[in-house]
Protein backbone atom coordinates (compact mmCIF):
# COMPACT_ATOMS: atom_id res chain seq x y z
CA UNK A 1 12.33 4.38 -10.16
CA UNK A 2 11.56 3.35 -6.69
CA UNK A 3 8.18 2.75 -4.80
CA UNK A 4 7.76 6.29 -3.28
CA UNK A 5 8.61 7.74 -7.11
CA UNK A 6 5.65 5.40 -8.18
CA UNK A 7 4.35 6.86 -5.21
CA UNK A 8 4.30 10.81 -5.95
CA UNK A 9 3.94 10.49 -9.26
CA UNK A 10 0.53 8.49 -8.88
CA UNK A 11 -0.47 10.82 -6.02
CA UNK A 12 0.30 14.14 -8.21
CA UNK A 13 -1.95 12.89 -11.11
CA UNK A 14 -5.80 13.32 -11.12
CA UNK A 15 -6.67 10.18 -12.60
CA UNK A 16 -4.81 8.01 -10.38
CA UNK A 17 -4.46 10.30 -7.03
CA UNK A 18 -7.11 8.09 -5.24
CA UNK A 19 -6.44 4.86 -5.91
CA UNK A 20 -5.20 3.04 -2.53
CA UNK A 21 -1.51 1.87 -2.64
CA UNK A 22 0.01 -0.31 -0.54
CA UNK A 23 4.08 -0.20 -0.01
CA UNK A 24 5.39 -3.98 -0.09
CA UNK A 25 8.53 -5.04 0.92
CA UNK A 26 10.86 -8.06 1.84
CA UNK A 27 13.17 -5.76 3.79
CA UNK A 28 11.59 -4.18 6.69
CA UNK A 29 13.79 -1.49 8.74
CA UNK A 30 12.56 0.36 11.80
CA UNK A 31 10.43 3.18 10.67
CA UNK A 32 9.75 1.98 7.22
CA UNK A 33 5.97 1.74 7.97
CA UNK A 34 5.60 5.27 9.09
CA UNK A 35 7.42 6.77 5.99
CA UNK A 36 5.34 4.86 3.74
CA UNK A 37 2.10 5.71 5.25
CA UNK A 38 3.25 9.77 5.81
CA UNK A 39 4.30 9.68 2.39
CA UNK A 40 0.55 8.56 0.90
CA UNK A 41 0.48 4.58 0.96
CA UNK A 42 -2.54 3.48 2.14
CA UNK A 43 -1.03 0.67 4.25
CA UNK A 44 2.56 -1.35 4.48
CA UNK A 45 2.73 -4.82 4.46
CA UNK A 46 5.88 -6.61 5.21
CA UNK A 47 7.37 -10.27 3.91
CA UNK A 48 6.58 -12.41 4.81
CA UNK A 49 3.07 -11.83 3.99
CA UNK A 50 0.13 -12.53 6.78
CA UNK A 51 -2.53 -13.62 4.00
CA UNK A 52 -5.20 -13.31 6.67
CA UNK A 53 -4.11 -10.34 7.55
CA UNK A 54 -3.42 -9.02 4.00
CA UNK A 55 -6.94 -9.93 2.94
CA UNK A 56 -8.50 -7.91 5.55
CA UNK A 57 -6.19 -4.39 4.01
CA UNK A 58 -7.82 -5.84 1.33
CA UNK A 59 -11.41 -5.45 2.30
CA UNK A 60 -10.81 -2.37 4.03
CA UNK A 61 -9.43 -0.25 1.50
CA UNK A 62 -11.34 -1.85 -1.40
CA UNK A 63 -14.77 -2.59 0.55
CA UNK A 64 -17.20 -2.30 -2.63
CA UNK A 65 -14.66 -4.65 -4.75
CA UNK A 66 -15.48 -8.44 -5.08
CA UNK A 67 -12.03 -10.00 -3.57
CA UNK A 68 -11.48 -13.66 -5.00
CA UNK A 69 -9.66 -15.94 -2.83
């Protein structure tokens, strides 16, 4: 099972259908962000990872969470 079948499957359940996901991946093609985010991730990160950068998707997405770093 790939990503966007963890994707859908998490998206088409009630329990789980909110929960922010964000697509990872160490091989980046043209386009890959905008068929992640069309397809329900709630952002697309890219190896290798910006840890700045990452931690602030982090906050956004999960603003009333206590992020450890």
């Amino acid at each position: 099972m790939d990503g966007l079948e963890v994707l859908k499957r998490l998206k088409e359940d009630s329990e789980t259908e909110n929960i922010p996901v964000i697509a990872l991946t160490a091989h980046a093609m043209y386009g890959d962000e905008q068929k992640f985010l069309r397809a329900g991730c709630s952002g697309y990160v890219s190896k290798p990872i910006d840890i700045p950068g990452f931690k602030l998707l982090l906050e956004k997405l999960l603003p009333d969470t206590k992020i450890r770093y």
